[in-house]
C-alpha atoms as a PDB file:
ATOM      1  CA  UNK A   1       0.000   0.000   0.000  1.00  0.00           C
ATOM      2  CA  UNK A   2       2.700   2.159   0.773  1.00  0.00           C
ATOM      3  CA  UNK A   3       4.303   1.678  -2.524  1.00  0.00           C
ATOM      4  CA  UNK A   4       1.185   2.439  -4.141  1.00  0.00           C
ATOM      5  CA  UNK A   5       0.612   5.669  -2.316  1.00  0.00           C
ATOM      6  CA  UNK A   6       4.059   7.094  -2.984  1.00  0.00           C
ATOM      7  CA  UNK A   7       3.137   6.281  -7.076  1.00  0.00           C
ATOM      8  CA  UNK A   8      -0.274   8.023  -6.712  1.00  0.00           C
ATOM      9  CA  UNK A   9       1.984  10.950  -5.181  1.00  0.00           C
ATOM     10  CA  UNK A  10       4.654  11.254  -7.788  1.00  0.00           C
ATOM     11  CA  UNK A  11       1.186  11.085 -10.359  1.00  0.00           C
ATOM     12  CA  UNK A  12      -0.089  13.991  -8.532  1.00  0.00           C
ATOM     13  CA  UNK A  13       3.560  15.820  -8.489  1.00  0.00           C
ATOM     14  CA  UNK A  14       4.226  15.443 -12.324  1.00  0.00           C
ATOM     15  CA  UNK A  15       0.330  16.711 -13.272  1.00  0.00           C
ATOM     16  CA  UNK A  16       0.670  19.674 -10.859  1.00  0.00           C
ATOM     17  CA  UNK A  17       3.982  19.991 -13.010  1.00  0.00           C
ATOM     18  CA  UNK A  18       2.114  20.077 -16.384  1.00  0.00           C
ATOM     19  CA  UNK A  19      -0.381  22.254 -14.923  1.00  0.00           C
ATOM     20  CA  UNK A  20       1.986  24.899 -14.056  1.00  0.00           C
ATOM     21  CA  UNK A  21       3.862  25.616 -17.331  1.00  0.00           C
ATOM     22  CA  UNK A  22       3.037  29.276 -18.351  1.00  0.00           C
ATOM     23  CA  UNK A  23       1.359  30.019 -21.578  1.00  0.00           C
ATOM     24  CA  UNK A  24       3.586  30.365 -24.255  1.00  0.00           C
ATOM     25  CA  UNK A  25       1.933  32.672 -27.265  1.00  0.00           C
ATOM     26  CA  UNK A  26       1.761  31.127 -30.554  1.00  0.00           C
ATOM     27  CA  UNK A  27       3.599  34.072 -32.216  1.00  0.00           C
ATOM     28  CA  UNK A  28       6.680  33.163 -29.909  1.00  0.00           C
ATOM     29  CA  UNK A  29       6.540  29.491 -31.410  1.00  0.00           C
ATOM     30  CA  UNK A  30       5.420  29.032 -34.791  1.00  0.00           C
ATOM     31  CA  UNK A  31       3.652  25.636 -34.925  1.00  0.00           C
ATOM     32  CA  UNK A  32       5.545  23.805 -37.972  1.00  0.00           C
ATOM     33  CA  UNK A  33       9.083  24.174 -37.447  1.00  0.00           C
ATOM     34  CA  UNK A  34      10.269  24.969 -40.910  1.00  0.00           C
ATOM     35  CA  UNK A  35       7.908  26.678 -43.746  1.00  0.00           C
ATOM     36  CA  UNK A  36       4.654  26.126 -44.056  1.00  0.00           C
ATOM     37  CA  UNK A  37       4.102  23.412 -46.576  1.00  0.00           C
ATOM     38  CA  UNK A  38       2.222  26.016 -49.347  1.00  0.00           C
ATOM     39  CA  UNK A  39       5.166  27.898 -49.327  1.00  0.00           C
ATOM     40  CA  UNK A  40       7.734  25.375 -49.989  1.00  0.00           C
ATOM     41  CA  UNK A  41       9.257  24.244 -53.026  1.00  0.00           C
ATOM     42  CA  UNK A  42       9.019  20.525 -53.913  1.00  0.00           C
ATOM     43  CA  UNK A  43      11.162  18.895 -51.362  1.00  0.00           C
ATOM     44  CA  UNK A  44      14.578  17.901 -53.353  1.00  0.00           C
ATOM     45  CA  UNK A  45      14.079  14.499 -51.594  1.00  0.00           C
ATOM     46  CA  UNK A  46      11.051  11.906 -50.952  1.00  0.00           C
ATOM     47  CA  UNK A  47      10.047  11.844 -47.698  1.00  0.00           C
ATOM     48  CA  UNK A  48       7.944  14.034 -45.601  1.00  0.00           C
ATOM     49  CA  UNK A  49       8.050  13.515 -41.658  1.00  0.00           C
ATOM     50  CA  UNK A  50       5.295  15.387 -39.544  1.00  0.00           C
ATOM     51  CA  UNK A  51       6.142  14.844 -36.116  1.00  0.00           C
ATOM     52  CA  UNK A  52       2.794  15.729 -32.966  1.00  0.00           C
ATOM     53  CA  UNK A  53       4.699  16.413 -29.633  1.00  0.00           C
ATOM     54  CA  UNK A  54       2.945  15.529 -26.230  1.00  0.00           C
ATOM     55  CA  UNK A  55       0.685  17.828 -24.193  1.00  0.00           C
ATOM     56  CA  UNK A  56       3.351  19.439 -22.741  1.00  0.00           C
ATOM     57  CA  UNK A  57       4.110  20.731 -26.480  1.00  0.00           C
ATOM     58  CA  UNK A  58       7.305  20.938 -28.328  1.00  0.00           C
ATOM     59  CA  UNK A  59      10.273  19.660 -25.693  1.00  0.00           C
ATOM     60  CA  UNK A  60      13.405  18.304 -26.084  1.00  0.00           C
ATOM     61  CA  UNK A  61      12.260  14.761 -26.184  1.00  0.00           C
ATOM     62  CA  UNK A  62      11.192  15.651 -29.751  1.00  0.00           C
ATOM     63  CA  UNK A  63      14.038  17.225 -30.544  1.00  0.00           C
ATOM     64  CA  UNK A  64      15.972  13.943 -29.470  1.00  0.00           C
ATOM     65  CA  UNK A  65      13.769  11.965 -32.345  1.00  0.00           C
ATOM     66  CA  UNK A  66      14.483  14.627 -34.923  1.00  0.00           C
ATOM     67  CA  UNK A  67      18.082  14.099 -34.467  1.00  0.00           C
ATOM     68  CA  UNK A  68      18.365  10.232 -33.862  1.00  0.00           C
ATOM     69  CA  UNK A  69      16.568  10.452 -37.503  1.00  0.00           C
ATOM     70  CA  UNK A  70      19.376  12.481 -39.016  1.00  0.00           C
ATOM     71  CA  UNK A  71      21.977  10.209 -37.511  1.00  0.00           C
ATOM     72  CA  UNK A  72      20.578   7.264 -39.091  1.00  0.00           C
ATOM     73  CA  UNK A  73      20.523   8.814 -42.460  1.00  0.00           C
ATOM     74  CA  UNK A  74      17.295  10.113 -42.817  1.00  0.00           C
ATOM     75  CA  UNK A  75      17.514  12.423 -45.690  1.00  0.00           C
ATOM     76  CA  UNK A  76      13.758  14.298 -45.507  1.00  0.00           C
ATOM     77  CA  UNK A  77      12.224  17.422 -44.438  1.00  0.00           C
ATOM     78  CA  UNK A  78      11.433  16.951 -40.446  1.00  0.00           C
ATOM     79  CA  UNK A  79       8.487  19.030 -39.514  1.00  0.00           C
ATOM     80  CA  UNK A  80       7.219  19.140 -36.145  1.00  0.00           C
ATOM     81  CA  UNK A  81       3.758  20.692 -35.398  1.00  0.00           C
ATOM     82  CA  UNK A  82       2.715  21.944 -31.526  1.00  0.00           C
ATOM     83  CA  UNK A  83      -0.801  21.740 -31.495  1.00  0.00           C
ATOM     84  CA  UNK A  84      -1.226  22.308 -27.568  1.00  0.00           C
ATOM     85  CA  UNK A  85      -0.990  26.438 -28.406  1.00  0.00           C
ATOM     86  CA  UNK A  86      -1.229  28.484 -25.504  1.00  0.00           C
ATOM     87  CA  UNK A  87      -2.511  25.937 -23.319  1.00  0.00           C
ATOM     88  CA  UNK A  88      -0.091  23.270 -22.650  1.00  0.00           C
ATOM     89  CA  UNK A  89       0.039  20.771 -20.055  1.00  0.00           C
ATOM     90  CA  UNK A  90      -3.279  19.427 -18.492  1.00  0.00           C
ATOM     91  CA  UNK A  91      -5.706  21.985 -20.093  1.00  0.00           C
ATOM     92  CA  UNK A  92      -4.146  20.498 -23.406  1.00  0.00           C
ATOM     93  CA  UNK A  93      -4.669  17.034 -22.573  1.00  0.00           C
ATOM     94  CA  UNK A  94      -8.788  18.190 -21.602  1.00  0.00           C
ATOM     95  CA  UNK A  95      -9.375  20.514 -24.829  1.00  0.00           C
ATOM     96  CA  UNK A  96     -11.591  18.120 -26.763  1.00  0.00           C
ATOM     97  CA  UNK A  97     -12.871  20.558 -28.754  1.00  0.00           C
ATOM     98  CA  UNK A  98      -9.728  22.239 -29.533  1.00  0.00           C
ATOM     99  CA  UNK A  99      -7.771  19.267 -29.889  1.00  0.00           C
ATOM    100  CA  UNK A 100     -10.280  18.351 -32.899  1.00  0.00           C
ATOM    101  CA  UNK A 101     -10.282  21.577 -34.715  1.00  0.00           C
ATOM    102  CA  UNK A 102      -5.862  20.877 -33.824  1.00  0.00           C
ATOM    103  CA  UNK A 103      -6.568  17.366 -35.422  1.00  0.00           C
ATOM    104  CA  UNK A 104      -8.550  18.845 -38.640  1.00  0.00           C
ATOM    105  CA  UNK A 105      -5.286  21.722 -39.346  1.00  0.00           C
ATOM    106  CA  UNK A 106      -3.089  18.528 -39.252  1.00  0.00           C
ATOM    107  CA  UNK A 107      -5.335  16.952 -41.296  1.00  0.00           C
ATOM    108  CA  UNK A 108      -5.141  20.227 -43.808  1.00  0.00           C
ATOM    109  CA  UNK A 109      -0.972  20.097 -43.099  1.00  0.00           C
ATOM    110  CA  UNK A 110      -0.650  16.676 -44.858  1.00  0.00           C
ATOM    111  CA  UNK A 111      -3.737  16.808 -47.680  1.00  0.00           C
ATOM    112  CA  UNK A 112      -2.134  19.844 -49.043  1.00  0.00           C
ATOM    113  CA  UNK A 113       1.223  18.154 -48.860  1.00  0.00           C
ATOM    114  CA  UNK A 114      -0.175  14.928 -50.159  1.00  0.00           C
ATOM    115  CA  UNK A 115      -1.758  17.200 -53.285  1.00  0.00           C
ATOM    116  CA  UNK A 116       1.302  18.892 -54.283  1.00  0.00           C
ATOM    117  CA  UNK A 117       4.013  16.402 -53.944  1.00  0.00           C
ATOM    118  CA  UNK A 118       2.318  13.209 -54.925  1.00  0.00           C
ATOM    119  CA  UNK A 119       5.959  11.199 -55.365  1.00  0.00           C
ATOM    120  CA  UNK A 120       6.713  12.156 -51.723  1.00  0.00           C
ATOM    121  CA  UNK A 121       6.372   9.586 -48.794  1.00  0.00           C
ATOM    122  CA  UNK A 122       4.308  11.035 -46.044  1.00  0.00           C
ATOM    123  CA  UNK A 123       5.851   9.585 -42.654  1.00  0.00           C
ATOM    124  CA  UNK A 124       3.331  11.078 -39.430  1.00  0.00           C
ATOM    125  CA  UNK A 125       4.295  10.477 -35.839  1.00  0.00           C
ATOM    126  CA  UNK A 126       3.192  11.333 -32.409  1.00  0.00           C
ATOM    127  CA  UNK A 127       4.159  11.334 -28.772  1.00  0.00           C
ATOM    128  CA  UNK A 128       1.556  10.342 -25.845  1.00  0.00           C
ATOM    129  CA  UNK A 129      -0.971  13.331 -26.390  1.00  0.00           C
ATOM    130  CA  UNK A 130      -0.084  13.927 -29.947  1.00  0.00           C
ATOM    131  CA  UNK A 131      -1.277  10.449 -31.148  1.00  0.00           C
ATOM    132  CA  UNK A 132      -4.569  11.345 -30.364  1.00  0.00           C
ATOM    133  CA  UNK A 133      -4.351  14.222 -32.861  1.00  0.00           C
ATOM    134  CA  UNK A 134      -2.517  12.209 -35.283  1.00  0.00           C
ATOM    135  CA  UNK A 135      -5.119   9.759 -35.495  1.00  0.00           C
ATOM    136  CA  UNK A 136      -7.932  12.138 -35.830  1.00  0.00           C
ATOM    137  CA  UNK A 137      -6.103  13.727 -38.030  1.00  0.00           C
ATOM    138  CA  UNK A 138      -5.964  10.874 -40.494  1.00  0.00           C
ATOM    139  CA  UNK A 139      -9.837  10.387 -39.388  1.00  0.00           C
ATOM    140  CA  UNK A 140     -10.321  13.379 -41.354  1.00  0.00           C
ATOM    141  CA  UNK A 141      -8.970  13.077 -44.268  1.00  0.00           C
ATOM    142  CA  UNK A 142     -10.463  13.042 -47.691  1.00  0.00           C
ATOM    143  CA  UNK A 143     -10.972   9.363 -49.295  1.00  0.00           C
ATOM    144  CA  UNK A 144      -8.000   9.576 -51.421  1.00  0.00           C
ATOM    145  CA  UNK A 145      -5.153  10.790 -49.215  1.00  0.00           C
ATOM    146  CA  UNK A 146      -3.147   8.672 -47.856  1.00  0.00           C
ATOM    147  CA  UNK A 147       0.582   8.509 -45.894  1.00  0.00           C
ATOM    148  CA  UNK A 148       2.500   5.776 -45.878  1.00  0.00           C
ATOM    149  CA  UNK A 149       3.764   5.237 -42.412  1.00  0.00           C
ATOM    150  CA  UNK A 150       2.358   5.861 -38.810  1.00  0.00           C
ATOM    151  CA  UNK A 151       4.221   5.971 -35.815  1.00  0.00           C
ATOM    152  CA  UNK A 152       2.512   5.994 -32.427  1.00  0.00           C
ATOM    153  CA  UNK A 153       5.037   6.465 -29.402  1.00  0.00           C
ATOM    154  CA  UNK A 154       3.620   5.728 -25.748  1.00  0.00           C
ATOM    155  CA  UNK A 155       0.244   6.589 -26.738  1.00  0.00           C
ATOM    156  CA  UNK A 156      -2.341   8.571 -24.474  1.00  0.00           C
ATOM    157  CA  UNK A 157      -5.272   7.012 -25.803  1.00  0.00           C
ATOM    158  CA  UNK A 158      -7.349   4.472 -24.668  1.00  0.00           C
ATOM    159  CA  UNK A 159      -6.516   0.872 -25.393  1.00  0.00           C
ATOM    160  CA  UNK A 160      -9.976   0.447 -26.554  1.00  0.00           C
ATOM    161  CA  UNK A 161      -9.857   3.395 -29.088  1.00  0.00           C
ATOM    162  CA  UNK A 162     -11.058   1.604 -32.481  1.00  0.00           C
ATOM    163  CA  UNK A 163      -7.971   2.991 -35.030  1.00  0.00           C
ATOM    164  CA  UNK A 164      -9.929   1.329 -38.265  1.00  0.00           C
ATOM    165  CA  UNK A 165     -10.702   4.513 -39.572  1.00  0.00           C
ATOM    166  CA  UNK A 166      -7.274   6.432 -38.770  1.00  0.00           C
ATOM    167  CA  UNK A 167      -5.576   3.440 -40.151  1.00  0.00           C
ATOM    168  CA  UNK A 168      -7.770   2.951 -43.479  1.00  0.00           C
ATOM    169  CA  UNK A 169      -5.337   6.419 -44.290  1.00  0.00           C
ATOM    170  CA  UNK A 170      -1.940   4.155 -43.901  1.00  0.00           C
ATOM    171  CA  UNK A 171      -0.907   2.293 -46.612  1.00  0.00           C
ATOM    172  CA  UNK A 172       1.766   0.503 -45.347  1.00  0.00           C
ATOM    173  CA  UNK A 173       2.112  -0.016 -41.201  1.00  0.00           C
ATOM    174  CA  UNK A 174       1.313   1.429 -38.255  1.00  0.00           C
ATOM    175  CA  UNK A 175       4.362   1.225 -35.403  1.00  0.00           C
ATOM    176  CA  UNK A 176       3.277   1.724 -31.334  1.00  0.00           C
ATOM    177  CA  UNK A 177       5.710   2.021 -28.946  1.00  0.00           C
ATOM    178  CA  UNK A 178       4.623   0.791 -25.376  1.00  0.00           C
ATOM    179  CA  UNK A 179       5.900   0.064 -22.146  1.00  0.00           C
ATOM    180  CA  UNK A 180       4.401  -1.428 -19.054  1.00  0.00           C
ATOM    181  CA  UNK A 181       7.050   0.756 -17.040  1.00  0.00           C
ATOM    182  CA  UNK A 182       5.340   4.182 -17.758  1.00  0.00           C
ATOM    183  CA  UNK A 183       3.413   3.463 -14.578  1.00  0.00           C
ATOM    184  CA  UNK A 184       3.646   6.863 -13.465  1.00  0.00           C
ATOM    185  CA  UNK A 185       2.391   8.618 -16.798  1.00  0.00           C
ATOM    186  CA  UNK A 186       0.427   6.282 -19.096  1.00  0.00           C
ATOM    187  CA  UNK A 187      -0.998   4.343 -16.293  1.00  0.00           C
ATOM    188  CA  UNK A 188      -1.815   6.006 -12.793  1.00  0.00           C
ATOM    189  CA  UNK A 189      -1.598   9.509 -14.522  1.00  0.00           C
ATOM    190  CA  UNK A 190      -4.421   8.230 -17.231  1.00  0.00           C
ATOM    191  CA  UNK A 191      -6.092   7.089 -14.519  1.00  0.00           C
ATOM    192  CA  UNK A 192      -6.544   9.902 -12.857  1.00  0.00           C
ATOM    193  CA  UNK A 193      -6.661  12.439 -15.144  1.00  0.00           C
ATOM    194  CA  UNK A 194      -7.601  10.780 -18.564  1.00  0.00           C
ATOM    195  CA  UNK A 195      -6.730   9.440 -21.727  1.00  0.00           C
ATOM    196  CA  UNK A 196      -6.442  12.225 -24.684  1.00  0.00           C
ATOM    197  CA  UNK A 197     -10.080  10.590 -25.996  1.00  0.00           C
ATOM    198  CA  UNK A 198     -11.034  11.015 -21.921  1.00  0.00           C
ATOM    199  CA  UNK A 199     -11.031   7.752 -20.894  1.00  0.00           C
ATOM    200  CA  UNK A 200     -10.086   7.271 -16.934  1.00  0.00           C
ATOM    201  CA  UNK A 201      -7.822   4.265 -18.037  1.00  0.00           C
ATOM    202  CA  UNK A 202      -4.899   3.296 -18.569  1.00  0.00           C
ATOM    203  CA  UNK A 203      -3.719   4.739 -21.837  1.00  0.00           C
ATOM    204  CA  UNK A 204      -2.659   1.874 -24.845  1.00  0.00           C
ATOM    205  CA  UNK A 205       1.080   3.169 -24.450  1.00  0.00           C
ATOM    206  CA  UNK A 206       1.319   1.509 -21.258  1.00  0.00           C
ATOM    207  CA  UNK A 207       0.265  -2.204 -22.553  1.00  0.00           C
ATOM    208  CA  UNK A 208      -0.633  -1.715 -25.964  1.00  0.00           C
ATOM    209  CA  UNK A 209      -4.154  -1.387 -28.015  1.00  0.00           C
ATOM    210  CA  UNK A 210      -7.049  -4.187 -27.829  1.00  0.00           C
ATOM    211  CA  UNK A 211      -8.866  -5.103 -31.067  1.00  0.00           C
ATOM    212  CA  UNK A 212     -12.273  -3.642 -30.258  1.00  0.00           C
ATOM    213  CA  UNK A 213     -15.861  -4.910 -30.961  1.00  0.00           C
ATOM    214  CA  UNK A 214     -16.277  -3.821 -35.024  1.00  0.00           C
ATOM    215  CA  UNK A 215     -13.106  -2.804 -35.642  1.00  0.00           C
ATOM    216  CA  UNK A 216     -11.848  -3.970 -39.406  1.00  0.00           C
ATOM    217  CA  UNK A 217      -9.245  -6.501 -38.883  1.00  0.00           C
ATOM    218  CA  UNK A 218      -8.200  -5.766 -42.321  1.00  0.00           C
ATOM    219  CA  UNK A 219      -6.826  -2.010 -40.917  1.00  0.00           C
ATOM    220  CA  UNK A 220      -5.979  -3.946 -37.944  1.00  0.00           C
ATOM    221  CA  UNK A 221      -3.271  -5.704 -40.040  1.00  0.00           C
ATOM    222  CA  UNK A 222      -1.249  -2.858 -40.249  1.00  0.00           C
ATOM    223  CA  UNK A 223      -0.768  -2.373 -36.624  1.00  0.00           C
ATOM    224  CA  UNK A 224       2.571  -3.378 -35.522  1.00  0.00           C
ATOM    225  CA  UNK A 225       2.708  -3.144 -31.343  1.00  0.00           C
ATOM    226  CA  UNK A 226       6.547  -2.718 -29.789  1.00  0.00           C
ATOM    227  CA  UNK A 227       6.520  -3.666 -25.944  1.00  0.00           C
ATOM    228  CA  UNK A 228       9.411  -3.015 -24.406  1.00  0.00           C
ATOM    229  CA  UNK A 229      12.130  -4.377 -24.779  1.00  0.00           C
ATOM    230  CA  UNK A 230      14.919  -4.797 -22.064  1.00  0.00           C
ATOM    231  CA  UNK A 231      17.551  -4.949 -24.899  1.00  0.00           C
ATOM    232  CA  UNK A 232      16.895  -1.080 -25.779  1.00  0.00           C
ATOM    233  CA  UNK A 233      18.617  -0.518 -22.395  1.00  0.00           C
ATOM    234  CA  UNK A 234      21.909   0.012 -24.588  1.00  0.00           C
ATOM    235  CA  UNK A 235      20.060   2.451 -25.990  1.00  0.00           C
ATOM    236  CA  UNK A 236      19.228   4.604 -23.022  1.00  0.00           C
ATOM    237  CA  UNK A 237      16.192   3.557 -22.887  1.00  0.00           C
ATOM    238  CA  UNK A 238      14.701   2.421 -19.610  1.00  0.00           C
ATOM    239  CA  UNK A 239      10.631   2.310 -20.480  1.00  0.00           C
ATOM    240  CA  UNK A 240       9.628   5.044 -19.243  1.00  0.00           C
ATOM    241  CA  UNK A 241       7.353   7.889 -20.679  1.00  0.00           C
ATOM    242  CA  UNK A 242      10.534   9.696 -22.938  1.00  0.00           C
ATOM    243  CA  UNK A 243      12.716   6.647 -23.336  1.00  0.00           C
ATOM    244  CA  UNK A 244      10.856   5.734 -26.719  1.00  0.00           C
ATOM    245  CA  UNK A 245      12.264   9.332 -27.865  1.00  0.00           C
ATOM    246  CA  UNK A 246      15.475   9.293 -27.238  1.00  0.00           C
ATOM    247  CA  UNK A 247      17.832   9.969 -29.633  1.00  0.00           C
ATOM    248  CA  UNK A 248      19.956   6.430 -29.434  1.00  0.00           C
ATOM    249  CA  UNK A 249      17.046   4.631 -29.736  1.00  0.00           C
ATOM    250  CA  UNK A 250      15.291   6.746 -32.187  1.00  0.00           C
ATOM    251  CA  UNK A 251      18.326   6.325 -34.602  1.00  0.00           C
ATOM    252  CA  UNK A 252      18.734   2.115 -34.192  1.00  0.00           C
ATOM    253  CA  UNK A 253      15.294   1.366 -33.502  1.00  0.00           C
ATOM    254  CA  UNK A 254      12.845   3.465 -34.633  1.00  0.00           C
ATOM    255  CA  UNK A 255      14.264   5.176 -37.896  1.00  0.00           C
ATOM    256  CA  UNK A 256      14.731   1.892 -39.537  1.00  0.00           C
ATOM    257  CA  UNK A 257      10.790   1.056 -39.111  1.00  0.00           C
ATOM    258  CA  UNK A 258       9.770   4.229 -40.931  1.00  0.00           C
ATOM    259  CA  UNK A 259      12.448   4.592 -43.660  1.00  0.00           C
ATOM    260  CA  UNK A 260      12.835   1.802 -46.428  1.00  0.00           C
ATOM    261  CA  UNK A 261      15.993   2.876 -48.134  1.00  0.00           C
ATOM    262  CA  UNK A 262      18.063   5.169 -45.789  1.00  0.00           C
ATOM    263  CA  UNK A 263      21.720   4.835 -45.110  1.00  0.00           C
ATOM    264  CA  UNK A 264      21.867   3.459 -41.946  1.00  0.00           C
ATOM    265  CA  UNK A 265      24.655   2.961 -39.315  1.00  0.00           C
ATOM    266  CA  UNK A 266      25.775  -0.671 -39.212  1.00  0.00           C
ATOM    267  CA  UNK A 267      24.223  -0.499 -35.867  1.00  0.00           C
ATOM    268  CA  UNK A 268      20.985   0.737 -36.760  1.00  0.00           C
ATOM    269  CA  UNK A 269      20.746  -2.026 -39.546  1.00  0.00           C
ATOM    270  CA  UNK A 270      21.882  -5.057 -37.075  1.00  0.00           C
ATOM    271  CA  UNK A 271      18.432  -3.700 -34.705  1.00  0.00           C
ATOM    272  CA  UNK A 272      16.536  -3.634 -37.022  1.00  0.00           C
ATOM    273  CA  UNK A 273      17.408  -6.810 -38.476  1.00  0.00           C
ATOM    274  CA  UNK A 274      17.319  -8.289 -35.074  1.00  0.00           C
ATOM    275  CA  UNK A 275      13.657  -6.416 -34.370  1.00  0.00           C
ATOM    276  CA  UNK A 276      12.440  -7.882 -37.664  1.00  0.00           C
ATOM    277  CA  UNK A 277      13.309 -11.652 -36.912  1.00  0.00           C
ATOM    278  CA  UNK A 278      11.449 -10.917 -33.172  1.00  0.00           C
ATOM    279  CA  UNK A 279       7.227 -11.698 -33.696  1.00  0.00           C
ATOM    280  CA  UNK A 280       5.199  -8.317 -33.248  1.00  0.00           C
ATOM    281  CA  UNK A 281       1.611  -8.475 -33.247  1.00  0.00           C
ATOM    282  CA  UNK A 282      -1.659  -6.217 -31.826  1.00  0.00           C
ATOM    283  CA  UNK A 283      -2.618  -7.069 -28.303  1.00  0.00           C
ATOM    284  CA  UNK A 284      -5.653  -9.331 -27.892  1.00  0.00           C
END
C-alpha cells in the first residue's frame, strides 16, 4: 500500500507539473518548425516527416527523435507541429474541442502536402498526447489521401480506441511504442486524469491497443505493437514515458521502421534486423 501511495503521489507531483507551465503565445513558437508546406518548393528528396509532440508541447524529447533520424541517415524534411498552443500541459490534454479543430489543421498540413508532392512519402508520428491528434487527423482526411507510415510512441489514448478509420489512411504499417514501465504517466496519470479521448484508463502506451468490438481486422493488419524491450537498455532507454524518444534509440530502432531505403549505421541495420526476426503483433 505504501508503494502504491508514494506512485499516486509522484502522479499527482508530475500533473501539478504540467499544470503549471506558463502560456507560451503562438507568435513566440510558430507551430511547424520549418515553412509552411504552401510555401515550400518541392522537397529535393522523398520523404515528408510530420512529427505531434505531447501535451506538454514541443520539448526536447522531440528534438531527441528529430536528431536520432538524421543520424541514421534520414535524408527528408522533419516538420514538427505543436498543437497544444497556448494551453499546454493538463488543459491540453482536456481541450476536446480544440484538440479536434488541432486534429482537422493537421489533417489540412498533410492533404495539401499529399496534393502537391504526390511522389513524396508522407511519414506522421506522435508522442503520448499527440497520437490522439494524429489519429484524428488521419480520421479526417479526404478518401484519397493517404501517408505511408504511422508511428505511435507511448500513446495517451485508450486501449480500446477503435484505429480502423485512422488506419484505413496508412498504406503501409502502423508502429506503437509501449511500455508497461510508464506506470507513473500512461498508467496512474491516465487514470486519474484521462486518456487524450477522456477515458479514466490506462492509456494503450502503457500495454498496448485491444482489437475492439467492429473494428476492421483488415486495418488492424497494419498495426505493428513494440513492448518493451529490455535490450533497448543500450540504448538509453529504460521504459519510461521519454525513453521511446530518445535519440539512441530513435536512430537504431525506430528510424529503420519508418524509412525503407536510408543509409543506416551498421548499428541501426543489425536492430533492425534483429527487431524484424522478433514476432510483433496487436494485443488481444
Amino acid at each position: 500500500m505504501q508503494k502504491y501511495l508514494t506512485v499516486v503521489l509522484l502522479g499527482l507531483l508530475i500533473g501539478a507539473m504540467s499544470v503549471s507551465i506558463q502560456p507560451r503565445a503562438r507568435a513566440e513558437r510558430p507551430p511547424v518548425v520549418s515553412a509552411p508546406v504552401a510555401e515550400r518548393a518541392a522537397p529535393a528528396n522523398d520523404t515528408w516527416l510530420l512529427h505531434l509532440p505531447g501535451i506538454a508541447g514541443k520539448r526536447w524529447v522531440d528534438d531527441q527523435m528529430m536528431l536520432g533520424f538524421k543520424d541514421a541517415g534520414v535524408a527528408g524534411v522533419l516538420d514538427v507541429y505543436d498543437w497544444t498552443g497556448e494551453d499546454p500541459g493538463i488543459a491540453a490534454l482536456h481541450a476536446y474541442k480544440r484538440n479536434q479543430e488541432q486534429a482537422q489543421i493537421v489533417a489540412n498540413l498533410i492533404a495539401d502536402h499529399f496534393h502537391r508532392h504526390p511522389d513524396v512519402h508522407i511519414l506522421l508520428s506522435g508522442h503520448s498526447g499527440g497520437t490522439g491528434i494524429a489519429v484524428w487527423a488521419l480520421e479526417k482526411l479526404p478518401d484519397d489521401v493517404k501517408i505511408d507510415k504511422l508511428l505511435l510512441m507511448a500513446s495517451a489514448l485508450s486501449p480500446g480506441y477503435d484505429l480502423s478509420k485512422a488506419l484505413a489512411h496508412v498504406r503501409d504499417k502502423c508502429y506503437s511504442f509501449c511500455s508497461e514501465n510508464d506506470l507513473i504517466v500512461l498508467d496512474v496519470g491516465c487514470r486519474m486524469f484521462g486518456t487524450i479521448d477522456g477515458k479514466r484508463t490506462e492509456a494503450a502506451g502503457a500495454f498496448g491497443f485491444l482489437f475492439p468490438d467492429g473494428a476492421d481486422m483488415r486495418q488492424y493488419d497494419k498495426l505493428i505493437q513494440k513492448p518493451y524491450d529490455k535490450v533497448w537498455l543500450r540504448y538509453r532507454n529504460v521504459g519510461d514515458h521519454m525513453g521511446c524518444m530518445l535519440r539512441p534509440f530513435a536512430r537504431a530502432v525506430v528510424a529503420p521502421l519508418m524509412i525503407d531505403h536510408p543509409v543506416f549505421s551498421d548499428l541501426g541495420k543489425r536492430e533492425h534486423a534483429a527487431g524484424a526476426a522478433k514476432g510483433n503483433g496487436s494485443r488481444s
